[in-house]
N, C-alpha and C. Protein backbone atom coordinates (compact mmCIF):
# COMPACT_ATOMS: atom_id res chain seq x y z
N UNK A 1 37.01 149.60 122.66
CA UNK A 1 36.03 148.55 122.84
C UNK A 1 35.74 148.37 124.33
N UNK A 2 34.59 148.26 124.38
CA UNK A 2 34.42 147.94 125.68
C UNK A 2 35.32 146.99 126.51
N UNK A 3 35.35 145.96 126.02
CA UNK A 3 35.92 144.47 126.74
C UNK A 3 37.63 144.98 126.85
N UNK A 4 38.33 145.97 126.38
CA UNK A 4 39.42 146.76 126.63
C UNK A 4 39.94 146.67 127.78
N UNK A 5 39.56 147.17 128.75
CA UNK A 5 39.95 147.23 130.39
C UNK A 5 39.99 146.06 130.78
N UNK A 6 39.11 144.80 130.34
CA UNK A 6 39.73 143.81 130.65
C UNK A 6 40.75 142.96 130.19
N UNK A 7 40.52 142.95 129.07
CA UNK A 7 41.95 142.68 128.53
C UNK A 7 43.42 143.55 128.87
N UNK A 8 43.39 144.77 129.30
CA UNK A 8 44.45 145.23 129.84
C UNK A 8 44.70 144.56 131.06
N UNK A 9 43.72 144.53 131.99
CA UNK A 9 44.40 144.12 133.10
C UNK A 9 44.58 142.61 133.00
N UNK A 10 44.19 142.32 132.48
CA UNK A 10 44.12 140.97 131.65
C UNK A 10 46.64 140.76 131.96
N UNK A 11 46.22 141.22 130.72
CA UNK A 11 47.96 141.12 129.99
C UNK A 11 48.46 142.09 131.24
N UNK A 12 48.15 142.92 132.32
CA UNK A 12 48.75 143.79 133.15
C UNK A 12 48.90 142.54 134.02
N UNK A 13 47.94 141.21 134.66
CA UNK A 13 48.21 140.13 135.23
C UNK A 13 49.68 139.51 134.47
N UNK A 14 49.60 139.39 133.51
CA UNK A 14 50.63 138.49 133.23
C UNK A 14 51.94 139.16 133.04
N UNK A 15 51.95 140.30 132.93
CA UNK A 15 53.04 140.89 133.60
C UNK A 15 53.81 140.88 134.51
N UNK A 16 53.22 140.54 134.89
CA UNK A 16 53.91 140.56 136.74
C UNK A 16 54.05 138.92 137.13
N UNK A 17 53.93 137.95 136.10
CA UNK A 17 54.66 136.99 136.17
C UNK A 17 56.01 136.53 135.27
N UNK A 18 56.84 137.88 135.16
CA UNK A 18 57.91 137.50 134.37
C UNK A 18 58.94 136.73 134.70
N UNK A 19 58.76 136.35 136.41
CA UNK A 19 60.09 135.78 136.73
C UNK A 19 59.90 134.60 136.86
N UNK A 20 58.56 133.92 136.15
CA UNK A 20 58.76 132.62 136.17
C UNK A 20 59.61 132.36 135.43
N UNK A 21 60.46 131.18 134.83
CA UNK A 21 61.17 130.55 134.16
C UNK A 21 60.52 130.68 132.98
N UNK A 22 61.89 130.29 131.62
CA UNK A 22 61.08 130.46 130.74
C UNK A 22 61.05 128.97 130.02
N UNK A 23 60.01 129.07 129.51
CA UNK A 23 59.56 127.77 128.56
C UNK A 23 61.01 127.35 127.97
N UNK A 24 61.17 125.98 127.50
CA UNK A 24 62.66 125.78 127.17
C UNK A 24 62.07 124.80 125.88
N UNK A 25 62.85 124.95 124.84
CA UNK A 25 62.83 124.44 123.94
C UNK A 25 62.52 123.22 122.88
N UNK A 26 61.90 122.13 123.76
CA UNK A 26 61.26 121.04 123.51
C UNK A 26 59.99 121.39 122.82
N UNK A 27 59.60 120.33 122.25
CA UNK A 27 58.41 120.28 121.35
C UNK A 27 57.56 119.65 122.81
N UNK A 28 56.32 120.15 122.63
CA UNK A 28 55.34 120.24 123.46
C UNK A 28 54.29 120.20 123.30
N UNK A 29 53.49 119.63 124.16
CA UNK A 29 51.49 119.48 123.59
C UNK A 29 51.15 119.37 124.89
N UNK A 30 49.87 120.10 124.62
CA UNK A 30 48.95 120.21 126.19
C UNK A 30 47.62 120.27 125.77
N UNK A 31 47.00 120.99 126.52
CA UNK A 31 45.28 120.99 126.51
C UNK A 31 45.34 122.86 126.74
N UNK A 32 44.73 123.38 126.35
CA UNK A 32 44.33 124.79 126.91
C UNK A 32 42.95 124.98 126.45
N UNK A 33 42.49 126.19 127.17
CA UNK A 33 40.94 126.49 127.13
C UNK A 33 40.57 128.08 127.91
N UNK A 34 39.62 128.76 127.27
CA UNK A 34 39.62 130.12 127.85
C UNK A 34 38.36 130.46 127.35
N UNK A 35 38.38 131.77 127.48
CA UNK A 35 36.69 132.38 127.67
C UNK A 35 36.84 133.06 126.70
N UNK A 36 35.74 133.48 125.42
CA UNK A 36 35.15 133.84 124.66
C UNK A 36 34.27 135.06 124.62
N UNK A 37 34.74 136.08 124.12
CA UNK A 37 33.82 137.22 123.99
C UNK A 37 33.87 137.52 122.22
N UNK A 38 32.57 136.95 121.52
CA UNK A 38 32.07 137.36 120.39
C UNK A 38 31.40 137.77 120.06
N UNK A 39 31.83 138.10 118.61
CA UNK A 39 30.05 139.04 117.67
C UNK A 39 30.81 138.87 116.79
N UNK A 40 29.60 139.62 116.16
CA UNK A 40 29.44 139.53 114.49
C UNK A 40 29.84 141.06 113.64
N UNK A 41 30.58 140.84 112.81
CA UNK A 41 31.01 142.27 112.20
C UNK A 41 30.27 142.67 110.90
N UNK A 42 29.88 143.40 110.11
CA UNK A 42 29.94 143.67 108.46
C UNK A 42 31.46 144.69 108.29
N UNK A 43 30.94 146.08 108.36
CA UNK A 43 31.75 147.33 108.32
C UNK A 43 33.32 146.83 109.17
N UNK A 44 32.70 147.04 109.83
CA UNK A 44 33.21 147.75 111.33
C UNK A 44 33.44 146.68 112.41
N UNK A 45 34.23 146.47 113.65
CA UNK A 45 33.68 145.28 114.80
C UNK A 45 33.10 146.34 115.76
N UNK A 46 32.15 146.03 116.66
CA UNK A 46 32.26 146.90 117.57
C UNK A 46 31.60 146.00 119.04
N UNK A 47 31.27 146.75 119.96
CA UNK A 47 31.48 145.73 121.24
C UNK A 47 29.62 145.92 122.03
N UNK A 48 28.83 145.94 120.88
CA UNK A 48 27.61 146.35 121.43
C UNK A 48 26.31 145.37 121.90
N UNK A 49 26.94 144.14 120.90
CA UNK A 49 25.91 143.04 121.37
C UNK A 49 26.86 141.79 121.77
N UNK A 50 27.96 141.68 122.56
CA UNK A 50 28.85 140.73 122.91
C UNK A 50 27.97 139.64 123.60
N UNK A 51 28.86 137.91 122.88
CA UNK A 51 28.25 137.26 123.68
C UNK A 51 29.46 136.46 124.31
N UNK A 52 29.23 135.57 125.36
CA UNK A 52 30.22 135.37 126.33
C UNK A 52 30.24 134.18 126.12
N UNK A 53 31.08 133.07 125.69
CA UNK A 53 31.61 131.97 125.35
C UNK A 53 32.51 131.07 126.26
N UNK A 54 33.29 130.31 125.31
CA UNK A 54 34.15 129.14 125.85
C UNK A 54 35.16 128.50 124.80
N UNK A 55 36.38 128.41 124.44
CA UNK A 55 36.88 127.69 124.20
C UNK A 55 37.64 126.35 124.56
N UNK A 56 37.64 125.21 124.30
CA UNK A 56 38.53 124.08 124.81
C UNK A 56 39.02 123.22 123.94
N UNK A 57 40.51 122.63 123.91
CA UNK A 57 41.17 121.89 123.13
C UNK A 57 42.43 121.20 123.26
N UNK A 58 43.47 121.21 122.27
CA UNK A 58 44.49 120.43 122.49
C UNK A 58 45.68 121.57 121.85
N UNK A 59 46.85 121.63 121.78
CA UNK A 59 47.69 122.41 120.94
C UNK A 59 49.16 121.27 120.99
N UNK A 60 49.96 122.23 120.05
CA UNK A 60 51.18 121.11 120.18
C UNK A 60 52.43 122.80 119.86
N UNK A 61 53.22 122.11 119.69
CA UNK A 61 54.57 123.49 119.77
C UNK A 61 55.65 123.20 119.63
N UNK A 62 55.66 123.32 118.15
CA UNK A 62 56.88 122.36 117.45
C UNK A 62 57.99 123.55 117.22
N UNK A 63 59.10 123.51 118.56
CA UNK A 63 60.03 124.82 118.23
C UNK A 63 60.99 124.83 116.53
N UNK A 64 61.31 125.84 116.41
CA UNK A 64 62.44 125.95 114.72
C UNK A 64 63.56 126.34 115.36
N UNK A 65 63.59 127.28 115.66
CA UNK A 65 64.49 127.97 116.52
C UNK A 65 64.18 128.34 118.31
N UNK A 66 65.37 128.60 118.63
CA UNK A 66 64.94 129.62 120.08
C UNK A 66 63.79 130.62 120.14
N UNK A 67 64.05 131.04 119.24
CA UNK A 67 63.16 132.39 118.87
C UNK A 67 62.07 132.28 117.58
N UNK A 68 61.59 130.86 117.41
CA UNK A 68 60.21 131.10 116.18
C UNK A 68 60.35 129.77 116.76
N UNK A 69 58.65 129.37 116.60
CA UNK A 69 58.04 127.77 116.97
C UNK A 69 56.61 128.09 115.80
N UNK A 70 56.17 126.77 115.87
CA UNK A 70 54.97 126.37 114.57
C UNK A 70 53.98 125.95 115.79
N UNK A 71 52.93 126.24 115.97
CA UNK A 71 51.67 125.84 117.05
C UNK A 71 50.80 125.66 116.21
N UNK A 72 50.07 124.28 116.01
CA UNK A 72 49.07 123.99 115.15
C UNK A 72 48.21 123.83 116.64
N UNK A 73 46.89 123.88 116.29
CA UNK A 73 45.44 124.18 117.70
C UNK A 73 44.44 123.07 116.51
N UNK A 74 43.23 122.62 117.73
CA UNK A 74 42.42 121.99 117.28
C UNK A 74 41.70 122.08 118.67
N UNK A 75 40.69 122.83 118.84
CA UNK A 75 39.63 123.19 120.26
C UNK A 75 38.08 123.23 119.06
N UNK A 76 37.13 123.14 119.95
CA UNK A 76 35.94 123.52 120.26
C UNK A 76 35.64 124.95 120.57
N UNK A 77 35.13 125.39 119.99
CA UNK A 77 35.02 126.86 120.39
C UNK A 77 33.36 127.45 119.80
N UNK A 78 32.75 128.72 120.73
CA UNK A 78 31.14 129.05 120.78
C UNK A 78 31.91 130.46 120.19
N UNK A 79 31.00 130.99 119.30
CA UNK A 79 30.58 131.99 118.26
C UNK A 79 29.04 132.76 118.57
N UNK A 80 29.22 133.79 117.64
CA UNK A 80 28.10 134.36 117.74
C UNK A 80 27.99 135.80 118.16
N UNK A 81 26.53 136.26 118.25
CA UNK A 81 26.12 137.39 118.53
C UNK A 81 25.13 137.77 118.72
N UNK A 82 24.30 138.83 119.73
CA UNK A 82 22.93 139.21 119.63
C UNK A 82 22.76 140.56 118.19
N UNK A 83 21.57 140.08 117.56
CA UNK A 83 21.74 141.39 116.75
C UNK A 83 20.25 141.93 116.51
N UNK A 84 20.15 142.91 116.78
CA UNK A 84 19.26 143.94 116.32
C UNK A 84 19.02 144.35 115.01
N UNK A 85 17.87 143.70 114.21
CA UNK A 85 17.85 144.16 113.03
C UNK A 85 16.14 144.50 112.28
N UNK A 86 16.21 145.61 111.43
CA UNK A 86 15.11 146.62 111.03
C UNK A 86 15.38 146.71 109.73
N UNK A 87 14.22 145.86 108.74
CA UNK A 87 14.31 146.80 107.22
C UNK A 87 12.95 145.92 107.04
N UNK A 88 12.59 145.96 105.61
CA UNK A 88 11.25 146.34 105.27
C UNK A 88 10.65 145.20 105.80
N UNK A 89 10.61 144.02 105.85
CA UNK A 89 9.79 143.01 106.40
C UNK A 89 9.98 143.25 107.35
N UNK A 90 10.90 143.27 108.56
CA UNK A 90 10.18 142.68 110.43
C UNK A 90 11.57 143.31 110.60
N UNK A 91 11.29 143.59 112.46
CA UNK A 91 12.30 144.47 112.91
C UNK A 91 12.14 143.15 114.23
N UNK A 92 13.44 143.37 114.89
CA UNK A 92 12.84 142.73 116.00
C UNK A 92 14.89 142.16 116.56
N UNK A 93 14.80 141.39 117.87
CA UNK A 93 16.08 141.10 117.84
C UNK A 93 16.70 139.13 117.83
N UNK A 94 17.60 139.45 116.93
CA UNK A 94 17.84 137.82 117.01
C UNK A 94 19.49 137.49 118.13
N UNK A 95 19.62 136.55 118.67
CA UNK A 95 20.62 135.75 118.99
C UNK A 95 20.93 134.38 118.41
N UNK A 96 22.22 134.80 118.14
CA UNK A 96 23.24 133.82 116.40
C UNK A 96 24.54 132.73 117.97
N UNK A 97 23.99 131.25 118.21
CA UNK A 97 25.08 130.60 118.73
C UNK A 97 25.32 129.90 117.89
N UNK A 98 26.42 130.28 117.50
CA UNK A 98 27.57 129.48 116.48
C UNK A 98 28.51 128.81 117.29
N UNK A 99 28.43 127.11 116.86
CA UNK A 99 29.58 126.57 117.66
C UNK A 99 30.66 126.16 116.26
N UNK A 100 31.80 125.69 116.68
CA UNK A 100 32.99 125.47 115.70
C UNK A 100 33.98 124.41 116.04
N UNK A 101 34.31 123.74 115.28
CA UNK A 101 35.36 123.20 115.48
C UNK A 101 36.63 124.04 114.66
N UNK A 102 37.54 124.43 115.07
CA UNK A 102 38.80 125.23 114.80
C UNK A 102 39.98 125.30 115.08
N UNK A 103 40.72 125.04 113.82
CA UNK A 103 42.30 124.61 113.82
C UNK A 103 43.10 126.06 113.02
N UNK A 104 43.50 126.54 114.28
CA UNK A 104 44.45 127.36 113.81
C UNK A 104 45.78 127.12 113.63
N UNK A 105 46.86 127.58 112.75
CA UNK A 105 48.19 127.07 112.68
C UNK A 105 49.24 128.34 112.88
N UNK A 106 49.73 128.61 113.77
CA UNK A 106 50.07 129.92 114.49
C UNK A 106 52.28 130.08 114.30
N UNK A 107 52.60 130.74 113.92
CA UNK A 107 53.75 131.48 114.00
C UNK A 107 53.95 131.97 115.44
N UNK A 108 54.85 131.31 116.31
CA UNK A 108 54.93 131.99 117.70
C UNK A 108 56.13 132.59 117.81
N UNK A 109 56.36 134.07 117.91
CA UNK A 109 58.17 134.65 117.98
C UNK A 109 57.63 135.17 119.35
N UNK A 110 59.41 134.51 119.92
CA UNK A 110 59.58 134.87 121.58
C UNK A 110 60.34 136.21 121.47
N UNK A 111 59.18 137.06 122.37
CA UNK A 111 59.97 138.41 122.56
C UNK A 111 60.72 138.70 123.13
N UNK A 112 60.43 137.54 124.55
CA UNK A 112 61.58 137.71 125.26
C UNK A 112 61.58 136.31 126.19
N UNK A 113 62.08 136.02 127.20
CA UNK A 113 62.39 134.95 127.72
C UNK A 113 61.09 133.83 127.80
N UNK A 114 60.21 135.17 128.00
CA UNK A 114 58.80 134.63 128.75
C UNK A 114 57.60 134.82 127.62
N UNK A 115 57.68 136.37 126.81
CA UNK A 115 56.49 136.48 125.95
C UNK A 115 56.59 136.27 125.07
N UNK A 116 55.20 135.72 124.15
CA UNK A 116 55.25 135.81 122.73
C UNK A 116 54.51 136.39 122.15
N UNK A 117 54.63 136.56 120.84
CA UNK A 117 53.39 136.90 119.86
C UNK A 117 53.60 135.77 118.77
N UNK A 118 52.28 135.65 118.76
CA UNK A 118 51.53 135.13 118.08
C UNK A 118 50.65 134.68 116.82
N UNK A 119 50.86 134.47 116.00
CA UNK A 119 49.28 134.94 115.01
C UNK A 119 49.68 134.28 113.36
N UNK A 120 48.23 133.65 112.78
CA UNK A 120 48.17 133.28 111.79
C UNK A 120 46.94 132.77 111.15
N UNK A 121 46.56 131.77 110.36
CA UNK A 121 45.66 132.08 109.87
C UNK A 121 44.33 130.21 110.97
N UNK A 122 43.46 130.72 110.46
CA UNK A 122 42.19 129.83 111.06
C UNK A 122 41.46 129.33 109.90
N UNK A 123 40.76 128.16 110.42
CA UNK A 123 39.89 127.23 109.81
C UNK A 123 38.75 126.58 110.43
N UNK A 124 37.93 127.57 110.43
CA UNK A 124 36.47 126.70 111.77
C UNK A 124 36.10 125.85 110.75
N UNK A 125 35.11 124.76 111.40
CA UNK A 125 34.44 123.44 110.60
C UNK A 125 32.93 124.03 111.51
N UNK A 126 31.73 124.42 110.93
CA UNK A 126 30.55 124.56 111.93
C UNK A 126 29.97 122.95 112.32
N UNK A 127 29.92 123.11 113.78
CA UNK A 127 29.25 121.83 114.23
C UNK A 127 27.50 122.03 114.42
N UNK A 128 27.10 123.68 114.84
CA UNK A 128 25.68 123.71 114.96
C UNK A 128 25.85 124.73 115.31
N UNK A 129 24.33 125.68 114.37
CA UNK A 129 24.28 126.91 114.32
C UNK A 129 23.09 127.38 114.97
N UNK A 130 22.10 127.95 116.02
CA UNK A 130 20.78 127.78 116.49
C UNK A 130 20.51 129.70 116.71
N UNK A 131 19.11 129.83 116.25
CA UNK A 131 19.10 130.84 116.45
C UNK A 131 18.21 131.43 117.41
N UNK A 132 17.92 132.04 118.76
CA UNK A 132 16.74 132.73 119.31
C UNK A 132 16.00 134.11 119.03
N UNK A 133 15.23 134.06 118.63
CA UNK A 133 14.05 135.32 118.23
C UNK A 133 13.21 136.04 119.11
N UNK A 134 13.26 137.43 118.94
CA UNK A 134 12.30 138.10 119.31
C UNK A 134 11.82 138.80 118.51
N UNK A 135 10.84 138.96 117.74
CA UNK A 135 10.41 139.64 116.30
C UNK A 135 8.85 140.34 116.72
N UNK A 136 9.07 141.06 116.04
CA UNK A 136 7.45 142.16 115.89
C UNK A 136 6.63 141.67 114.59
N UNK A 137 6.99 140.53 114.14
CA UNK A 137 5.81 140.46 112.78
C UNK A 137 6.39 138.84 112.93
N UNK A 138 4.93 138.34 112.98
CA UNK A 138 4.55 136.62 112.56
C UNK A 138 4.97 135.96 110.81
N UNK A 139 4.87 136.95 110.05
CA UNK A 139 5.23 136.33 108.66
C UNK A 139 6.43 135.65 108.34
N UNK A 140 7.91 136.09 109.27
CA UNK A 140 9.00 135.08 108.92
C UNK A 140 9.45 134.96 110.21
N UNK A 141 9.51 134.33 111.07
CA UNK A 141 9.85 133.82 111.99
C UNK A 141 11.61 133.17 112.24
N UNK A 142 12.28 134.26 112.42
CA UNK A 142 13.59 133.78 111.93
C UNK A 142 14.70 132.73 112.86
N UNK A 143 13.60 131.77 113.94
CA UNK A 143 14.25 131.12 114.96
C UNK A 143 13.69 130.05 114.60
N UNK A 144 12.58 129.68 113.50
CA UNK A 144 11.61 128.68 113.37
C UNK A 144 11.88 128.07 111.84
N UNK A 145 12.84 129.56 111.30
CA UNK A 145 13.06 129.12 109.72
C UNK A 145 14.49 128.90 109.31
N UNK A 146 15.27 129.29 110.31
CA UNK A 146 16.43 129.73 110.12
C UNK A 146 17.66 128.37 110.87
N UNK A 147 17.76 127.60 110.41
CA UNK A 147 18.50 126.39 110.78
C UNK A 147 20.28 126.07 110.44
N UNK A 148 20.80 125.25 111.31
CA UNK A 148 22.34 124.84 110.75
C UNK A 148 22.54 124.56 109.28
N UNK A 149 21.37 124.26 108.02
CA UNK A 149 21.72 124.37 107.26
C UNK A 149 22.04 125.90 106.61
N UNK A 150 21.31 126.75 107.21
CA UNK A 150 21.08 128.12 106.34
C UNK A 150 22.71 129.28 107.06
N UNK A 151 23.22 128.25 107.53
CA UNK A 151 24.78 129.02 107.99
C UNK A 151 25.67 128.27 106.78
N UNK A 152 26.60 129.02 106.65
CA UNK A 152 27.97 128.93 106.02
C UNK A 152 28.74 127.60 106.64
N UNK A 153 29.08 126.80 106.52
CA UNK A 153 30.30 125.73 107.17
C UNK A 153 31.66 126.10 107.30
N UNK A 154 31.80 126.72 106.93
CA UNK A 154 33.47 126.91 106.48
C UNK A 154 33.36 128.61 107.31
N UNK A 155 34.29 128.74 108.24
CA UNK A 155 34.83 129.99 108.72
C UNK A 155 36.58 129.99 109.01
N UNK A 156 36.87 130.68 108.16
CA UNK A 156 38.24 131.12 108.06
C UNK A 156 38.31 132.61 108.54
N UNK A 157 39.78 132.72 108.72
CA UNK A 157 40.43 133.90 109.36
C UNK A 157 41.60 133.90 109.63
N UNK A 158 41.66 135.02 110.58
CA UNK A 158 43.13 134.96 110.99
C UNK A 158 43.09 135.71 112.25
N UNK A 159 44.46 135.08 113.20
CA UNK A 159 44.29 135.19 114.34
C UNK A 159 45.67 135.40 114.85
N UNK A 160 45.65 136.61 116.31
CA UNK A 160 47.04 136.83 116.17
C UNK A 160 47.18 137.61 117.81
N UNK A 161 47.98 137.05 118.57
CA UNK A 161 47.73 137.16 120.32
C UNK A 161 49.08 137.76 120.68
N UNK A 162 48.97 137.73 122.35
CA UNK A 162 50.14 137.67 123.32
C UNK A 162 49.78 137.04 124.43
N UNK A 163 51.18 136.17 124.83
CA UNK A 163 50.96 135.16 125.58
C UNK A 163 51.65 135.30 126.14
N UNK A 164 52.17 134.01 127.59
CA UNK A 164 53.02 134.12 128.45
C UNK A 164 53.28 132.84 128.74
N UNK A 165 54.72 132.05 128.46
CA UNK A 165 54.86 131.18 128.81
C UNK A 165 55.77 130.59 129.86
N UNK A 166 55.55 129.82 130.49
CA UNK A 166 56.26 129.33 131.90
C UNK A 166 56.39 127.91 131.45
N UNK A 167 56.87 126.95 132.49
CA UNK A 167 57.59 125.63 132.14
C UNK A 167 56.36 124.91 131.63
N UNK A 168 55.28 125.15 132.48
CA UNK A 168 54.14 123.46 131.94
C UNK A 168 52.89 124.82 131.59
N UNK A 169 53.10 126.47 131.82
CA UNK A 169 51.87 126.72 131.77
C UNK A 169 51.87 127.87 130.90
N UNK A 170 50.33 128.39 129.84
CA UNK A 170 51.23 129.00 129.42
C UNK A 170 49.63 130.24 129.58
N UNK A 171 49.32 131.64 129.29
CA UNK A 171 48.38 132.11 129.63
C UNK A 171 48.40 133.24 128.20
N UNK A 172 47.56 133.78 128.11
CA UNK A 172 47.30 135.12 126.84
C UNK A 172 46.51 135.60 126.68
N UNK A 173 46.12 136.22 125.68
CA UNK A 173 45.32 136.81 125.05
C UNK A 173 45.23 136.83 123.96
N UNK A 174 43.95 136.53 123.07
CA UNK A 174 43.78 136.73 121.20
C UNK A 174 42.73 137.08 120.59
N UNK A 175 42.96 137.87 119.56
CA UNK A 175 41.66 137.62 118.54
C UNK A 175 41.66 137.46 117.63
N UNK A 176 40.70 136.61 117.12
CA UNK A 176 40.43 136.05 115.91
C UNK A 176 39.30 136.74 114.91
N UNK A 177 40.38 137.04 113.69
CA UNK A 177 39.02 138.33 112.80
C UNK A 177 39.16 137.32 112.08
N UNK A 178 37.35 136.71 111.73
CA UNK A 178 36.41 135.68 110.35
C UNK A 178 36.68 137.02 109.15
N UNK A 179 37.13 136.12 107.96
CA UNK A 179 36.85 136.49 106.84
C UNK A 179 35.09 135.82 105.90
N UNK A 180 35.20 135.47 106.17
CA UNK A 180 33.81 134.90 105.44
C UNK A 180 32.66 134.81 106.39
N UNK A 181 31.66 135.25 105.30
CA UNK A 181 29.78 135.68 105.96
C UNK A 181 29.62 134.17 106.35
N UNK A 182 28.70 134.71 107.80
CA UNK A 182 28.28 133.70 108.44
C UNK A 182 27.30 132.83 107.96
N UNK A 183 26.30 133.81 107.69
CA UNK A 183 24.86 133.11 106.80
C UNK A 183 25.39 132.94 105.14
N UNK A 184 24.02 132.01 104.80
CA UNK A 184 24.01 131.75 103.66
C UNK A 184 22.97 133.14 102.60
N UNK A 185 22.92 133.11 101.50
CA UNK A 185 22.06 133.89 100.71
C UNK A 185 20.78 133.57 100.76
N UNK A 186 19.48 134.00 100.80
CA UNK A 186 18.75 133.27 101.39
C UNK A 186 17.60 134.41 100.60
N UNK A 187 16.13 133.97 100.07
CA UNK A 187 14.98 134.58 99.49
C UNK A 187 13.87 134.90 99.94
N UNK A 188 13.31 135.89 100.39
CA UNK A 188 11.83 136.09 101.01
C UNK A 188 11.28 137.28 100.36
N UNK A 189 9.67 136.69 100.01
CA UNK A 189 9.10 137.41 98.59
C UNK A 189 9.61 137.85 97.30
N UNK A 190 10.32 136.99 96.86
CA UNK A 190 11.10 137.16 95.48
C UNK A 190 12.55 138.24 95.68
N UNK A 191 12.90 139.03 97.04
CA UNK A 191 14.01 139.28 97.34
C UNK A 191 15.01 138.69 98.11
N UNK A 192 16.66 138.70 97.52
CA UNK A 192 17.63 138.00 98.00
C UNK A 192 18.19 138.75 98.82
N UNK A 193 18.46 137.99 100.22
CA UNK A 193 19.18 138.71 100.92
C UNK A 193 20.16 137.80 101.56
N UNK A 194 21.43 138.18 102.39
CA UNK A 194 21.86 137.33 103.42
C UNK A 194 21.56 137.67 104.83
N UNK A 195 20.82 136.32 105.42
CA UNK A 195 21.35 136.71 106.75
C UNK A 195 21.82 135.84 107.40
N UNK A 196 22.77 136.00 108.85
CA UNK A 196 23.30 137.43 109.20
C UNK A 196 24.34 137.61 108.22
N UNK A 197 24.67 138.38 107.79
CA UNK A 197 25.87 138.80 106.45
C UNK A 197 26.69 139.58 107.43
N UNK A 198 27.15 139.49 108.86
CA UNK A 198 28.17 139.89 109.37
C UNK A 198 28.82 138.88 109.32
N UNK A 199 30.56 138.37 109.76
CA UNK A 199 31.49 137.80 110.04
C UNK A 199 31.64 137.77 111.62
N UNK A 200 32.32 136.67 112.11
CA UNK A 200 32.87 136.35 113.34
C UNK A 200 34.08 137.09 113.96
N UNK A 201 34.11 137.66 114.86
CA UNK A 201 34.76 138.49 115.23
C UNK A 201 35.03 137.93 117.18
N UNK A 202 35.98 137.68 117.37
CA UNK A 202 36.02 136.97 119.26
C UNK A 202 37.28 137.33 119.17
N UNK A 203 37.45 138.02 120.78
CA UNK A 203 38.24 137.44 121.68
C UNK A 203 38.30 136.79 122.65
N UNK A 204 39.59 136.12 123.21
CA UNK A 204 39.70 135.02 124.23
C UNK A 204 40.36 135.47 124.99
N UNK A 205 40.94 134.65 126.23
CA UNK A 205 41.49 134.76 127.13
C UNK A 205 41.88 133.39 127.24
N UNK A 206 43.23 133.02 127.32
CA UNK A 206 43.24 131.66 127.64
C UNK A 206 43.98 131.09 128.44
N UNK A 207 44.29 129.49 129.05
CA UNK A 207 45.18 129.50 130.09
C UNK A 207 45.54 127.98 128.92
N UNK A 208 46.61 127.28 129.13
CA UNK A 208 47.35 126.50 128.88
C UNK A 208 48.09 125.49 129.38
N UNK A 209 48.04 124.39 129.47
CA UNK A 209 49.02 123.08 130.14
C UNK A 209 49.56 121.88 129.25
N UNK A 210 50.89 122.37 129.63
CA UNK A 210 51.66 121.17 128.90
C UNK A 210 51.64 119.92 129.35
N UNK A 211 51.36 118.56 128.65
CA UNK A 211 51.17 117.38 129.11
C UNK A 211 52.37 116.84 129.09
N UNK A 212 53.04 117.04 128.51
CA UNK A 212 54.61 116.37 128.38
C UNK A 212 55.85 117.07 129.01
């Protein structure tokens, strides 16, 4: 994928902070927030119409053991994708901003003093879905017809990172693969179609602070 090299040097940064201290065992809540690179999948994900985002929120980090903690999340987070699309009515290109409200509930095992992994399942709530058009044919206008009702509400998934944690701070990387179509089913000239009938597909980058 394209966005690859950054995410390596990405996690190659946080490498080289292993000798901070390591997070210690208290239950914990902070605020974290990071940057967003999404699109939209059917088949396949791939990295050709990325759009560049934002996440921000709250988390908490309820340890079990030394080595396994429960992280329930509740952030704000931007979705979406530019997409290029061609079949018998109109060819032309659209941009899909999907915003979300999303509570993930995460399994964190410490690999080692400092890292973890991550990952479990998601629950977006859509707050507003807007679409921009560029189209070659006036008959459906898909930025003029195409509204927050004609999206899906409900985006689930699952999501599954590596992070780095220090006393109050904590930093990573994740992505989150949507199981369920974005758009709704939808009719033009007596044929049914969905659009967009891809899924949500992002990664983040994030940074983290413990309030307590």
């Amino acid at each position: 994928m394209k966005n690859a090299k950054l995410i390596i040097t990405f996690v190659f940064l946080i490498s080289t902070l292993q000798h901070v201290n390591a997070q210690d065992s208290k239950f914990k809540i902070g605020a974290k927030g990071g940057v967003n690179f999404s699109n939209l999948y059917a088949d396949t994900v791939d990295d050709k119409n990325v759009l560049i985002g934002f996440n921000a929120g709250l988390f908490a980090k309820l340890p079990i053991t030394s080595f396994i903690a429960v992280q329930p999340e509740v952030y704000y987070t931007t979705k979406g994708s530019e997409l290029v699309y061609n079949n018998a009515f109109v060819s032309g290109t659209a941009k899909f901003n999907l915003n979300y409200i999303e509570v993930p509930v995460l399994v964190v095992i410490n690999l080692t003093n400092n890292f973890n992994l991550h990952a479990g399942p998601y629950l977006g709530f859509l707050i507003n879905g807007k679409v921009k058009n560029d189209s070659n044919a006036n008959a459906f206008d898909f930025e003029n017809n195409i509204n927050n009702d004609d999206f899906n509400k409900i985006d689930a998934g699952l999501a599954v990172g590596l992070g780095m944690d220090a006393d109050k701070l904590s930093v990573g990387v994740r992505y989150s693969y949507g199981m369920t179509t974005v758009g709704k089913q939808r009719q033009f000239n007596g044929t049914e179609f969905t659009f967009p009938d891809g899924k949500n597909s992002v990664i983040n980058l994030y940074l983290g602070i413990a309030l307590n």
